[in-house]
PDB file of N, CA and C in Angstrom:
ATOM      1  N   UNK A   1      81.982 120.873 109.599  1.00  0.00           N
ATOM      2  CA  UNK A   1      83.127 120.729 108.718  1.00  0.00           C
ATOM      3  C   UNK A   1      84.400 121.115 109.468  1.00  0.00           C
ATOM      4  N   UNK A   2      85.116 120.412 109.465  1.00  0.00           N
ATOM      5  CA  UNK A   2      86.975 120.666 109.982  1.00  0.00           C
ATOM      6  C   UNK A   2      87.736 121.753 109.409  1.00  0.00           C
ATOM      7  N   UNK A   3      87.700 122.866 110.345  1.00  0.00           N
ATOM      8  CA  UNK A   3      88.011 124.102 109.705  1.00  0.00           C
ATOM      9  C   UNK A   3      89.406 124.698 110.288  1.00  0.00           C
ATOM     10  N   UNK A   4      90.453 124.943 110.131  1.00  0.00           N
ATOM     11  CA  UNK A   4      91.290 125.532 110.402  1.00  0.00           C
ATOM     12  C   UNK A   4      91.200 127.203 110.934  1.00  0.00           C
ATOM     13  N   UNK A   5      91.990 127.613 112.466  1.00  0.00           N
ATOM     14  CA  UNK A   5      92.039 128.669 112.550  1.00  0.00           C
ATOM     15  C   UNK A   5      93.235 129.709 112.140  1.00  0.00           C
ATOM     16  N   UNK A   6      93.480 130.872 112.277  1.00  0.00           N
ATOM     17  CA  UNK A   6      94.479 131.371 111.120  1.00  0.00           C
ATOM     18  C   UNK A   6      96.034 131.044 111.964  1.00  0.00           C
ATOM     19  N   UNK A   7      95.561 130.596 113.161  1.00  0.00           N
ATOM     20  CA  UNK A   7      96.875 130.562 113.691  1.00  0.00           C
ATOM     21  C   UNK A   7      97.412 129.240 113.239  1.00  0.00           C
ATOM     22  N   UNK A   8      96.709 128.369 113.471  1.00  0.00           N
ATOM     23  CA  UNK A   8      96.766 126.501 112.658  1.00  0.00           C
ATOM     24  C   UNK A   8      97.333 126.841 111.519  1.00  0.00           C
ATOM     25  N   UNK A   9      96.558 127.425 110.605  1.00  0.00           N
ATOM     26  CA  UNK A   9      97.413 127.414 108.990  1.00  0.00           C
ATOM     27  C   UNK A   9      98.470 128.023 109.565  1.00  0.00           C
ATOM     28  N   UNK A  10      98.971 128.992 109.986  1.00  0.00           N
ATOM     29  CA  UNK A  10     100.130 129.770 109.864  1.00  0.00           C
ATOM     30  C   UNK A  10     101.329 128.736 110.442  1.00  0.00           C
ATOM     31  N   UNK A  11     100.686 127.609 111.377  1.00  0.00           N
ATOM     32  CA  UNK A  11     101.705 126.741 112.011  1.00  0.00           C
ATOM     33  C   UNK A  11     102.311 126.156 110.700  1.00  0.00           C
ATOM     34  N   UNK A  12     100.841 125.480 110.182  1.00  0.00           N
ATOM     35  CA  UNK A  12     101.468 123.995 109.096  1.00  0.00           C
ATOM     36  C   UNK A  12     101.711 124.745 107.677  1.00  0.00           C
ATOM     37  N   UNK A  13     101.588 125.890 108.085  1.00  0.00           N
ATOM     38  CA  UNK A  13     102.581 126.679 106.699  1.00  0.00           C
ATOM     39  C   UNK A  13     104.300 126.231 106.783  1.00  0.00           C
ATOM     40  N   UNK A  14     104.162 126.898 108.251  1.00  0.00           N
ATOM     41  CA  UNK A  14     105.654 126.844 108.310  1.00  0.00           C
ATOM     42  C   UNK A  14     106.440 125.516 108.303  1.00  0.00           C
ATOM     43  N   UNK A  15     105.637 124.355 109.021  1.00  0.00           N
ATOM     44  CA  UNK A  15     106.092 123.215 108.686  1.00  0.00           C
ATOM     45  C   UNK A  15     106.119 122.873 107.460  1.00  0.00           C
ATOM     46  N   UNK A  16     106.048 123.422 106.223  1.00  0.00           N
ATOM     47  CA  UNK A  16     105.483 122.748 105.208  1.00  0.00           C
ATOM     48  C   UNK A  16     104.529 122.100 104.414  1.00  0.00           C
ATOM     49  N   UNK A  17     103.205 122.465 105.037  1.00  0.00           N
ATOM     50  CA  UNK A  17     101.993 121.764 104.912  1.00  0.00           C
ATOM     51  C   UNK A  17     100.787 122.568 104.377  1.00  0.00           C
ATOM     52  N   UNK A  18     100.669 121.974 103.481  1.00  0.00           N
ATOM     53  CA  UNK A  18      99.337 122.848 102.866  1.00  0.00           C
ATOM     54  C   UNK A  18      97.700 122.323 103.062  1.00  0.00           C
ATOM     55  N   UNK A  19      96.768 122.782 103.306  1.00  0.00           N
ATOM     56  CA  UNK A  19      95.424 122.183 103.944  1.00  0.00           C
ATOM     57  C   UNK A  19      94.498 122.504 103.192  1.00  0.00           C
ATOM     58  N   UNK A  20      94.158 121.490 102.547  1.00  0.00           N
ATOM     59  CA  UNK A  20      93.024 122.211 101.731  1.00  0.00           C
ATOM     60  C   UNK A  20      91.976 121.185 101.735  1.00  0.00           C
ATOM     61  N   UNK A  21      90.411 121.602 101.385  1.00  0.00           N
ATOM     62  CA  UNK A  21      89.468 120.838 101.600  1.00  0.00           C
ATOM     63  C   UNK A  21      89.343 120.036  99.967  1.00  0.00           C
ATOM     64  N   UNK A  22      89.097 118.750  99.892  1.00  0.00           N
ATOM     65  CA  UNK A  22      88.379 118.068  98.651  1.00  0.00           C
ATOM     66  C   UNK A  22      87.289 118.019  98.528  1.00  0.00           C
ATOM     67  N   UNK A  23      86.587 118.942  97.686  1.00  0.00           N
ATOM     68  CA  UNK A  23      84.920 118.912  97.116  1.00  0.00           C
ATOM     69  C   UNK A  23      84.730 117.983  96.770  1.00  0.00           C
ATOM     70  N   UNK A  24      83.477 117.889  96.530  1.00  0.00           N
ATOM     71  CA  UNK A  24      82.947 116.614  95.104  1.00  0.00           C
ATOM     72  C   UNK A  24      83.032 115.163  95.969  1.00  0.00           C
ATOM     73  N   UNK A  25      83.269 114.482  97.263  1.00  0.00           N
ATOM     74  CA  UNK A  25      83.840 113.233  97.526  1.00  0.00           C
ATOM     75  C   UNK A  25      82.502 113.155  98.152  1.00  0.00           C
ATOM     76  N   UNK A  26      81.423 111.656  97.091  1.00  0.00           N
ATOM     77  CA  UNK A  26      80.673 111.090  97.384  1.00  0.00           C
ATOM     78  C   UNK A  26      80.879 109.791  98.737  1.00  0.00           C
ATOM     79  N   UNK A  27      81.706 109.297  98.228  1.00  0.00           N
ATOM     80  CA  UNK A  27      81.808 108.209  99.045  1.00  0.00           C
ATOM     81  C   UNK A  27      83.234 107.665  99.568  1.00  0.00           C
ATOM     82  N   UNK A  28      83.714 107.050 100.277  1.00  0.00           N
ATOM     83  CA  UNK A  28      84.922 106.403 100.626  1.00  0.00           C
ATOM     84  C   UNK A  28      84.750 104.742 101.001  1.00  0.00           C
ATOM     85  N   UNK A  29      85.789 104.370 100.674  1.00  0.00           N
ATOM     86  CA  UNK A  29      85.543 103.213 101.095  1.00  0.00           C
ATOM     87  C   UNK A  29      87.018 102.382 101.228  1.00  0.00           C
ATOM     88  N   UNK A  30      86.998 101.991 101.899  1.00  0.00           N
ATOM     89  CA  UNK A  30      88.270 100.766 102.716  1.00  0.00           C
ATOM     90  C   UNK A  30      87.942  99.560 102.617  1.00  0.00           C
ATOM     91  N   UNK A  31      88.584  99.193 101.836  1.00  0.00           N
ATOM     92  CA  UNK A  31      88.416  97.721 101.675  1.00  0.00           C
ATOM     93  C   UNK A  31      89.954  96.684 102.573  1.00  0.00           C
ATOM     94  N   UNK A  32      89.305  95.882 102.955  1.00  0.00           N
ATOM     95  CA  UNK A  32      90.174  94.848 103.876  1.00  0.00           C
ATOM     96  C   UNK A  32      89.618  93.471 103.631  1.00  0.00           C
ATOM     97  N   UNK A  33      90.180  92.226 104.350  1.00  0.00           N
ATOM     98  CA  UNK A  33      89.910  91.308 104.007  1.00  0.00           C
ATOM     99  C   UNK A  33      89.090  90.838 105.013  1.00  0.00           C
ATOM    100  N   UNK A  34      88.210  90.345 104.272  1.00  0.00           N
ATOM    101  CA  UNK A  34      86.577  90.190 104.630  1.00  0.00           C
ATOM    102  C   UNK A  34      85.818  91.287 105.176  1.00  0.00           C
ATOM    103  N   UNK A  35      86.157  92.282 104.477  1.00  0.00           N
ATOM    104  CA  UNK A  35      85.304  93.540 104.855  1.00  0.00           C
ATOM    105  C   UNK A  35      85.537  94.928 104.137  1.00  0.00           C
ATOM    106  N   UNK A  36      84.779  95.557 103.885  1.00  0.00           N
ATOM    107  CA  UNK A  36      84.608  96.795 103.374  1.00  0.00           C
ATOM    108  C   UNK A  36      84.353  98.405 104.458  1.00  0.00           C
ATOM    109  N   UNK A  37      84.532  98.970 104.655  1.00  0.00           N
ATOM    110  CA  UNK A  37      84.189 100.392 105.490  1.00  0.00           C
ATOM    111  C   UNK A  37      83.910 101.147 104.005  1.00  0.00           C
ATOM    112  N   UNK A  38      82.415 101.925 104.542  1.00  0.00           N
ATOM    113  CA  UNK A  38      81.962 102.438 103.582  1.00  0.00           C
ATOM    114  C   UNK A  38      81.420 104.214 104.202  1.00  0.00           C
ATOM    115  N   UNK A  39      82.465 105.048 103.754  1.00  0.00           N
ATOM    116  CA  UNK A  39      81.844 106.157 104.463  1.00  0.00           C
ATOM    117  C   UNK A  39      81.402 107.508 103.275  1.00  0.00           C
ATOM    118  N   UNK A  40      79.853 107.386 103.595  1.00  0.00           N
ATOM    119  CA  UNK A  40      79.315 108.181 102.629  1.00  0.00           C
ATOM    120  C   UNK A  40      78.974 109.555 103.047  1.00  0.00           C
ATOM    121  N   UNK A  41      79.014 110.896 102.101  1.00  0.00           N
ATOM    122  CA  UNK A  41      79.032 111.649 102.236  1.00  0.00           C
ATOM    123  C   UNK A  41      80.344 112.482 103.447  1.00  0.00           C
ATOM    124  N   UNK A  42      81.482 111.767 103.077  1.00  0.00           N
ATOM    125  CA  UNK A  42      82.654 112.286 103.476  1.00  0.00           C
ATOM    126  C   UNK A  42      83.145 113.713 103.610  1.00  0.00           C
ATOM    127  N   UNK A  43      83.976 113.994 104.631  1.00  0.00           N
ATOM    128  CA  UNK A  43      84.705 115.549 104.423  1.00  0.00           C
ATOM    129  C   UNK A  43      86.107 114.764 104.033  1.00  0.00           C
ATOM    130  N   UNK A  44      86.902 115.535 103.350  1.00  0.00           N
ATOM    131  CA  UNK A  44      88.025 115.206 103.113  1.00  0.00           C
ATOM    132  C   UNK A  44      88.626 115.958 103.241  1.00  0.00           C
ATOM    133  N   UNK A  45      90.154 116.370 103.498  1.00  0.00           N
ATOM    134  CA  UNK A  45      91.228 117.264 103.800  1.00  0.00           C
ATOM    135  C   UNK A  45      92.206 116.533 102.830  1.00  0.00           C
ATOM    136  N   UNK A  46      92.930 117.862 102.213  1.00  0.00           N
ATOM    137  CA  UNK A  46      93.910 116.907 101.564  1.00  0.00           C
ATOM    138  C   UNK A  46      95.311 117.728 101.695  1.00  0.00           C
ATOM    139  N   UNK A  47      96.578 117.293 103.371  1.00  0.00           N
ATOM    140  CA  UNK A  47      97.613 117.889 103.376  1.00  0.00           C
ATOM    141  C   UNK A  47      98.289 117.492 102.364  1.00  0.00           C
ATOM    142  N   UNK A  48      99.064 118.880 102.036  1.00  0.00           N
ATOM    143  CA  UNK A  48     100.096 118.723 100.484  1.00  0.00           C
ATOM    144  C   UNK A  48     101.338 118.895 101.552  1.00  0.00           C
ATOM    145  N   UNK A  49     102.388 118.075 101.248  1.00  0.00           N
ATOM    146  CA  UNK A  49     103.907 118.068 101.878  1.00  0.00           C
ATOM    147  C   UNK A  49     104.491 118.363 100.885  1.00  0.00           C
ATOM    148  N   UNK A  50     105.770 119.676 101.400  1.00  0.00           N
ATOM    149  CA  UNK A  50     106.395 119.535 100.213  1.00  0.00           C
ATOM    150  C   UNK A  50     107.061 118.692  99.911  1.00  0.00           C
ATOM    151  N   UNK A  51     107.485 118.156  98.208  1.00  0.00           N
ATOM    152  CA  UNK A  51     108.007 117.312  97.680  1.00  0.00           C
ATOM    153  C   UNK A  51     106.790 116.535  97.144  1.00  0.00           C
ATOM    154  N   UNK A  52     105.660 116.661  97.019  1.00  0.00           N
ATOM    155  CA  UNK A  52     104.390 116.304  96.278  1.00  0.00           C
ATOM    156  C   UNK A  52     103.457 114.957  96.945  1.00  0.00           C
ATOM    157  N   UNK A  53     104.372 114.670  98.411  1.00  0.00           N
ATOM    158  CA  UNK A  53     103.390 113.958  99.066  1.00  0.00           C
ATOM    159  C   UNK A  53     102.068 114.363  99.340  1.00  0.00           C
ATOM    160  N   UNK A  54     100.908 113.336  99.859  1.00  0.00           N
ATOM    161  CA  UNK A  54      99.919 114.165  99.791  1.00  0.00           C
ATOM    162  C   UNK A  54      99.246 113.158 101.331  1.00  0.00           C
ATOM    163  N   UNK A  55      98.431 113.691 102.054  1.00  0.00           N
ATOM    164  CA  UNK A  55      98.411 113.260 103.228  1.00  0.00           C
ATOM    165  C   UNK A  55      96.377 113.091 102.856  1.00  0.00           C
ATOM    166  N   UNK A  56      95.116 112.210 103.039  1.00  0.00           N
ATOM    167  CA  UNK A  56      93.975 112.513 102.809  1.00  0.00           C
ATOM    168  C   UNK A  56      93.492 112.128 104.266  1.00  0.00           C
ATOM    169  N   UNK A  57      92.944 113.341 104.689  1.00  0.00           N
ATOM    170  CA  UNK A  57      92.094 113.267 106.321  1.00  0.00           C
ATOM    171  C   UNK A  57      90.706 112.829 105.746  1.00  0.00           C
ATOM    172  N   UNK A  58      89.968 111.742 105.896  1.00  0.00           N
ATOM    173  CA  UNK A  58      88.792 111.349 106.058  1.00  0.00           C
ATOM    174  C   UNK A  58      87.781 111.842 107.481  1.00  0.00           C
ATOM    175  N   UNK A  59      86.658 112.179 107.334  1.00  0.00           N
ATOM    176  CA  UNK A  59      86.019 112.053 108.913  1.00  0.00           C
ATOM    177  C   UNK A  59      84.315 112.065 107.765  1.00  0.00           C
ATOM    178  N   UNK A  60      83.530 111.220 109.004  1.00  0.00           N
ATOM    179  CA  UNK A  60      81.960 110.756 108.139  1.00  0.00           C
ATOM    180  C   UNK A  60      81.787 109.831 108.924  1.00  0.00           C
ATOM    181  N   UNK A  61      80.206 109.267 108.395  1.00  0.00           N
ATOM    182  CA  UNK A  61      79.919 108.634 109.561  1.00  0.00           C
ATOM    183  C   UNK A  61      80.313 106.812 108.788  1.00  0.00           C
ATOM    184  N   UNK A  62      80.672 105.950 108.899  1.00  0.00           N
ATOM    185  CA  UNK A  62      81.079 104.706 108.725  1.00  0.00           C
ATOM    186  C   UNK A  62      79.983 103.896 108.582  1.00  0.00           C
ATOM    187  N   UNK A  63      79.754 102.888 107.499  1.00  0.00           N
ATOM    188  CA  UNK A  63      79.402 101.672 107.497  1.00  0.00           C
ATOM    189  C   UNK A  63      79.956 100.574 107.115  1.00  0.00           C
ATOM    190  N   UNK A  64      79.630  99.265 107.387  1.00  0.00           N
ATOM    191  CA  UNK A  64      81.049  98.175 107.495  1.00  0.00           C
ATOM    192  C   UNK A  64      79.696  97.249 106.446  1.00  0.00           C
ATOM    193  N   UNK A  65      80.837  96.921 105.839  1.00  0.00           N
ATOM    194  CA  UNK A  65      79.674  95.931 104.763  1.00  0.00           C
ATOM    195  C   UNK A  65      80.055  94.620 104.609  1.00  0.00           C
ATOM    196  N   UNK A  66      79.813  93.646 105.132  1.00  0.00           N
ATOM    197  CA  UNK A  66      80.850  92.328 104.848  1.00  0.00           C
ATOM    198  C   UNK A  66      80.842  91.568 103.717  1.00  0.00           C
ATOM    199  N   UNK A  67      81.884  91.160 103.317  1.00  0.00           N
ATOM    200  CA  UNK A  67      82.132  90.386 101.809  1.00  0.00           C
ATOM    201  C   UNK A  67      81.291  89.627 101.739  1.00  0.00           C
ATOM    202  N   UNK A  68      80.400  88.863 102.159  1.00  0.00           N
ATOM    203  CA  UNK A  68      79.526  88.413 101.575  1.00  0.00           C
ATOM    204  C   UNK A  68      78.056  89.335 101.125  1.00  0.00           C
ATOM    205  N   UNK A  69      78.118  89.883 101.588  1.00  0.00           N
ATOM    206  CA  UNK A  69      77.407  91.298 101.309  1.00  0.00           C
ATOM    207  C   UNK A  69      77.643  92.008 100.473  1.00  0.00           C
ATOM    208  N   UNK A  70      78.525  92.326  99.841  1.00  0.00           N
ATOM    209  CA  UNK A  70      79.089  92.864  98.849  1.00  0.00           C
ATOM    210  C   UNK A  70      78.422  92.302  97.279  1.00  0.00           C
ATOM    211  N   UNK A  71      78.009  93.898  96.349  1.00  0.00           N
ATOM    212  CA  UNK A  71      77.566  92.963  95.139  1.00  0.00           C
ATOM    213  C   UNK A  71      78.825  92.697  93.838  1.00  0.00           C
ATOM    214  N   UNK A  72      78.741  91.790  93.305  1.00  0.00           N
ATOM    215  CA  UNK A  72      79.857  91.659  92.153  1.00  0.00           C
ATOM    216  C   UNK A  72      78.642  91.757  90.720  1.00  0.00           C
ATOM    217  N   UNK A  73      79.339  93.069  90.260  1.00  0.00           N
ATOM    218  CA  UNK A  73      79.134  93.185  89.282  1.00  0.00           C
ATOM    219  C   UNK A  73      79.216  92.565  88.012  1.00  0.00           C
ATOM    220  N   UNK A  74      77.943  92.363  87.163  1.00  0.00           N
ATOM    221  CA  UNK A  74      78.340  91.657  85.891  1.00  0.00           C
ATOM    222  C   UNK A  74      79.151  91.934  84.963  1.00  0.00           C
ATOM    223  N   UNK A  75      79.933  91.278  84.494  1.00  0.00           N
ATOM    224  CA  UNK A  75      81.279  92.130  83.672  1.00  0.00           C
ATOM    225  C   UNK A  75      80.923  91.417  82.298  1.00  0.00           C
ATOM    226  N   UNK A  76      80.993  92.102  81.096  1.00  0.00           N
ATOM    227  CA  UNK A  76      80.313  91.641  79.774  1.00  0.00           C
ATOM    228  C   UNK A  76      82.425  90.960  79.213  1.00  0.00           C
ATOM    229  N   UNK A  77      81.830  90.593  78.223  1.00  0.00           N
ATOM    230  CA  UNK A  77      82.983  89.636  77.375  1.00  0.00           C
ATOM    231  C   UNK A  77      83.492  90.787  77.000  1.00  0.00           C
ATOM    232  N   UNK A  78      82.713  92.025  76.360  1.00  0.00           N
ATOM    233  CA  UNK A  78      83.501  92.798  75.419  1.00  0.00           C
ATOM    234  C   UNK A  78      84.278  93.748  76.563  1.00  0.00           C
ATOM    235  N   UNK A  79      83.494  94.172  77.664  1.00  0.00           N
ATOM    236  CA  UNK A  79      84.094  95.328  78.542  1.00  0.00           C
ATOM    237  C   UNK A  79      85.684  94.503  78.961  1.00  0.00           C
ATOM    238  N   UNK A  80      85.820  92.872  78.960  1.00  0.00           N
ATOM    239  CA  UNK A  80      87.015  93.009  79.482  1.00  0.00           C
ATOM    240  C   UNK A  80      88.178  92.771  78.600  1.00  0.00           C
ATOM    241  N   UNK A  81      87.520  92.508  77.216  1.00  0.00           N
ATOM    242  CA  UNK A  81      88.205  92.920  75.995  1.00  0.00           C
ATOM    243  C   UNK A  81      88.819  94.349  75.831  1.00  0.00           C
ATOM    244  N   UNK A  82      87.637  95.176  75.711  1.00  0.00           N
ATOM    245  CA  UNK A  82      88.399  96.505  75.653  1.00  0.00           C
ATOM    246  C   UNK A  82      89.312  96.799  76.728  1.00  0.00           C
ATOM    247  N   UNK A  83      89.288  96.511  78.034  1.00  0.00           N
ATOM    248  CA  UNK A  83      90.376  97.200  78.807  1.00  0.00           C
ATOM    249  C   UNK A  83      91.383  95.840  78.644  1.00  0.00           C
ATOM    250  N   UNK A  84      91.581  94.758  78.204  1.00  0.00           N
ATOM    251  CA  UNK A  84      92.754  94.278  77.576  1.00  0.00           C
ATOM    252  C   UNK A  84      93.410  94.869  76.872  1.00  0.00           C
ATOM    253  N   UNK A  85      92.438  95.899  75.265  1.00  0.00           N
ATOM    254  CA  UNK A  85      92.978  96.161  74.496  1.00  0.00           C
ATOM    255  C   UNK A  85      93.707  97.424  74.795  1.00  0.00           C
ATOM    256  N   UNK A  86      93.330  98.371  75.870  1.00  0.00           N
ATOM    257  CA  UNK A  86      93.863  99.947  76.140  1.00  0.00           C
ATOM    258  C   UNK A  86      94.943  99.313  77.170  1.00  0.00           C
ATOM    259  N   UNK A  87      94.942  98.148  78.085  1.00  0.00           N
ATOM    260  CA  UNK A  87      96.240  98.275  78.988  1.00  0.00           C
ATOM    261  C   UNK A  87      97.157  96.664  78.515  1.00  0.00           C
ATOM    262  N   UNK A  88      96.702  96.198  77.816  1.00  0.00           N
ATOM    263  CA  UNK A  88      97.880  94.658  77.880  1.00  0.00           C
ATOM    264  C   UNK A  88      97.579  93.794  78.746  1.00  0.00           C
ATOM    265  N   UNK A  89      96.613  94.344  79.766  1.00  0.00           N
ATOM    266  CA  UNK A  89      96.488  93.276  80.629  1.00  0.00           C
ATOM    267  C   UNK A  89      96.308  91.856  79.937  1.00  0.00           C
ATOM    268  N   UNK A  90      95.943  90.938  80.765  1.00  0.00           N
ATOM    269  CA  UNK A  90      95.604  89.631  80.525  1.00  0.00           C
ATOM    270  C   UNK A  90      94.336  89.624  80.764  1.00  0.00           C
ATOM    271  N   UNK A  91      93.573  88.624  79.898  1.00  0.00           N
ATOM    272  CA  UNK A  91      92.113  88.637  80.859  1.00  0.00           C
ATOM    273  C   UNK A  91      91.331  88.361  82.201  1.00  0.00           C
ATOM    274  N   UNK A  92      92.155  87.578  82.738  1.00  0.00           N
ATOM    275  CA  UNK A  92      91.828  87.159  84.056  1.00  0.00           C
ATOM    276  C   UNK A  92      92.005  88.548  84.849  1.00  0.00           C
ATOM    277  N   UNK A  93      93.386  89.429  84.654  1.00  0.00           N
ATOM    278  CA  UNK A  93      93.458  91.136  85.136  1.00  0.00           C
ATOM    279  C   UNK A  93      92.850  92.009  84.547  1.00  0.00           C
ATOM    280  N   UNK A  94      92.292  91.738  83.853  1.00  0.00           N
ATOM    281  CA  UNK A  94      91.078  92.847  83.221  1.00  0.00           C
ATOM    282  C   UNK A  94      89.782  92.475  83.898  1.00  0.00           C
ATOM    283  N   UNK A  95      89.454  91.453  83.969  1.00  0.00           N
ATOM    284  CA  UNK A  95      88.077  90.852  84.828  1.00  0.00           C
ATOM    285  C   UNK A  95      88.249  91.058  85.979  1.00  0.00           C
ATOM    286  N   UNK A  96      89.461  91.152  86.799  1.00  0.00           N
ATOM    287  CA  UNK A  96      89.311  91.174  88.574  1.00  0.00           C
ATOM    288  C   UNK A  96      89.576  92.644  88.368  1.00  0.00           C
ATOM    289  N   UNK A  97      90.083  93.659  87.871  1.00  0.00           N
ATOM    290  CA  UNK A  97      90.034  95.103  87.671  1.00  0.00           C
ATOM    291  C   UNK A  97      88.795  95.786  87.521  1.00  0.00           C
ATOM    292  N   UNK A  98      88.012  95.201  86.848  1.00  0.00           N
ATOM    293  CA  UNK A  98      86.926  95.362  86.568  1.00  0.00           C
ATOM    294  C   UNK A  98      85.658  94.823  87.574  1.00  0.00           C
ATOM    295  N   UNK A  99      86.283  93.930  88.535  1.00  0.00           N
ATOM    296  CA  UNK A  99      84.973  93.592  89.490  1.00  0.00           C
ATOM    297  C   UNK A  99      85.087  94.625  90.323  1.00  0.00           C
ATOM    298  N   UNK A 100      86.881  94.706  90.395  1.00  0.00           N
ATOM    299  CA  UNK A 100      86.924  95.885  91.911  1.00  0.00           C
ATOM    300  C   UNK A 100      86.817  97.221  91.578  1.00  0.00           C
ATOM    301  N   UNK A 101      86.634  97.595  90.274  1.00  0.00           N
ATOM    302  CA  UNK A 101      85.981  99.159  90.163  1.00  0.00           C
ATOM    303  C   UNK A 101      84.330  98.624  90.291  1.00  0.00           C
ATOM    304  N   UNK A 102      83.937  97.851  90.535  1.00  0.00           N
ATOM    305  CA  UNK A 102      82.938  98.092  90.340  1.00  0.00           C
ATOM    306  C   UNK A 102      82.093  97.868  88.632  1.00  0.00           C
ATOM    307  N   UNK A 103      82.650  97.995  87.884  1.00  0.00           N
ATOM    308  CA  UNK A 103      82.430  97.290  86.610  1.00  0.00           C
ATOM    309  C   UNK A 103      82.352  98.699  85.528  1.00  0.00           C
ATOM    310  N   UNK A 104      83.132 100.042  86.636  1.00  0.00           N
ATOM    311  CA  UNK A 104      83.456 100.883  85.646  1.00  0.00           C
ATOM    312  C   UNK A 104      84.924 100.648  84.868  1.00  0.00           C
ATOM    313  N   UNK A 105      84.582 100.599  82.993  1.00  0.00           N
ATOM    314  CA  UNK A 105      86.002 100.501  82.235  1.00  0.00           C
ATOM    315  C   UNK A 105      86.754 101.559  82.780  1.00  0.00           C
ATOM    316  N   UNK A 106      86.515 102.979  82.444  1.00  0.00           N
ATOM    317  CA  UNK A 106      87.569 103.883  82.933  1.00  0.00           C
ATOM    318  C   UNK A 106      88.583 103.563  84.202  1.00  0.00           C
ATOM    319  N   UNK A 107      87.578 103.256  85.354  1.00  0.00           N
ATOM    320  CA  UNK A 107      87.786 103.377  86.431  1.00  0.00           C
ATOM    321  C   UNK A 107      88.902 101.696  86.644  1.00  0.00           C
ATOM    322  N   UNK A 108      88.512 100.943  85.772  1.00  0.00           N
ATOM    323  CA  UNK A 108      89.920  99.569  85.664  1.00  0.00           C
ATOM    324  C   UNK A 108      90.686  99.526  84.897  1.00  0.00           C
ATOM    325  N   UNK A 109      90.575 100.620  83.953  1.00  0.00           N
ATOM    326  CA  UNK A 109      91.893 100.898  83.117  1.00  0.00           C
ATOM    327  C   UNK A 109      92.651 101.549  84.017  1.00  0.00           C
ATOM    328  N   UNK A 110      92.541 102.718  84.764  1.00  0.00           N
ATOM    329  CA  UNK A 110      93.503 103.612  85.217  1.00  0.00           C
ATOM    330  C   UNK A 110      93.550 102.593  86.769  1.00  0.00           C
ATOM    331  N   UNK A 111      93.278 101.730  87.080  1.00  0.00           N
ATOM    332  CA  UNK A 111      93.868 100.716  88.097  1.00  0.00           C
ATOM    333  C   UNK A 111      94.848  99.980  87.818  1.00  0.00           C
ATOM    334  N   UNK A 112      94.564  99.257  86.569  1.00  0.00           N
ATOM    335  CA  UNK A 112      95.804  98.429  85.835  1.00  0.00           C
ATOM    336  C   UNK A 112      97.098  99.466  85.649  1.00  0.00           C
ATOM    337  N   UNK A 113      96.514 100.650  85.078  1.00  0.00           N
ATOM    338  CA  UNK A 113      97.826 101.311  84.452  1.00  0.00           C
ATOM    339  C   UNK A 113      98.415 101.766  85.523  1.00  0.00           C
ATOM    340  N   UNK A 114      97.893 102.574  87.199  1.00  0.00           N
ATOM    341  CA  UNK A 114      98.780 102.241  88.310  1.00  0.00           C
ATOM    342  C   UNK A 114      99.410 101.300  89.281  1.00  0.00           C
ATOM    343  N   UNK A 115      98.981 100.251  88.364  1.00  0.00           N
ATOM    344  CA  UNK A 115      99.686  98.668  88.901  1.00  0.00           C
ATOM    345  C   UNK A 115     100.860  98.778  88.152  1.00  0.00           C
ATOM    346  N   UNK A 116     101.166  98.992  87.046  1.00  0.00           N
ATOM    347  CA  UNK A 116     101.975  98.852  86.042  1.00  0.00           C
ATOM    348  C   UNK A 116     102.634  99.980  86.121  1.00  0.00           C
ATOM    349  N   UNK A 117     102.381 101.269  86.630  1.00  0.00           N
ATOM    350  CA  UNK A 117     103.307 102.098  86.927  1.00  0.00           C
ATOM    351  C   UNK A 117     104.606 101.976  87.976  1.00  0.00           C
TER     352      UNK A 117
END
């Protein structure tokens, strides 16, 4: 694990930088065109700048998955109803929100609503 020594923090203190580790991060993934990077069981770092930027250090070991490889999830009539009905989308943006979470609602509502932010 990527560990800071006390002299390191004391540097990116003074620059402004706060270092802290993100628990809990199953997976990562980068998506590009015609391709996916898939890095599981990730460390994450997450520098805080002041003014509420936020900087995320990835390191893990990588797998590359190519779009045709990739599965598309079945998306039901009603799931892309309901996230029509919580964001306004349109249906055609509720259905491609919903392929690229993966075919979690939560997870394509709060996509739409930071499109729209």
């Amino acid at each position: 694990m990527f560990r800071l020594n006390r002299e390191q923090r004391r540097l990116l203190e003074r620059m402004g930088l706060n270092f802290k580790p993100l628990d809990g991060v199953q997976e990562v993934q980068l998506k590009m065109q015609g391709k996916t990077i898939v890095i599981r069981s990730p460390e994450v770092q997450v520098i805080e700048i002041k003014g509420g930027s936020r900087i995320y250090y990835v390191s893990g070991i990588e797998e590359e998955v190519a779009a045709a490889q990739q599965e598309v999830p079945e998306i039901s009539q009603e799931d892309v109803e309901l996230v029509v009905l919580k964001t306004g989308a349109s249906q055609e943006e509720a259905r491609k929100a919903l392929i690229e979470a993966g075919g979690d609602i939560a997870r394509a509502i709060l996509l739409l609503s930071q499109k729209k932010a």
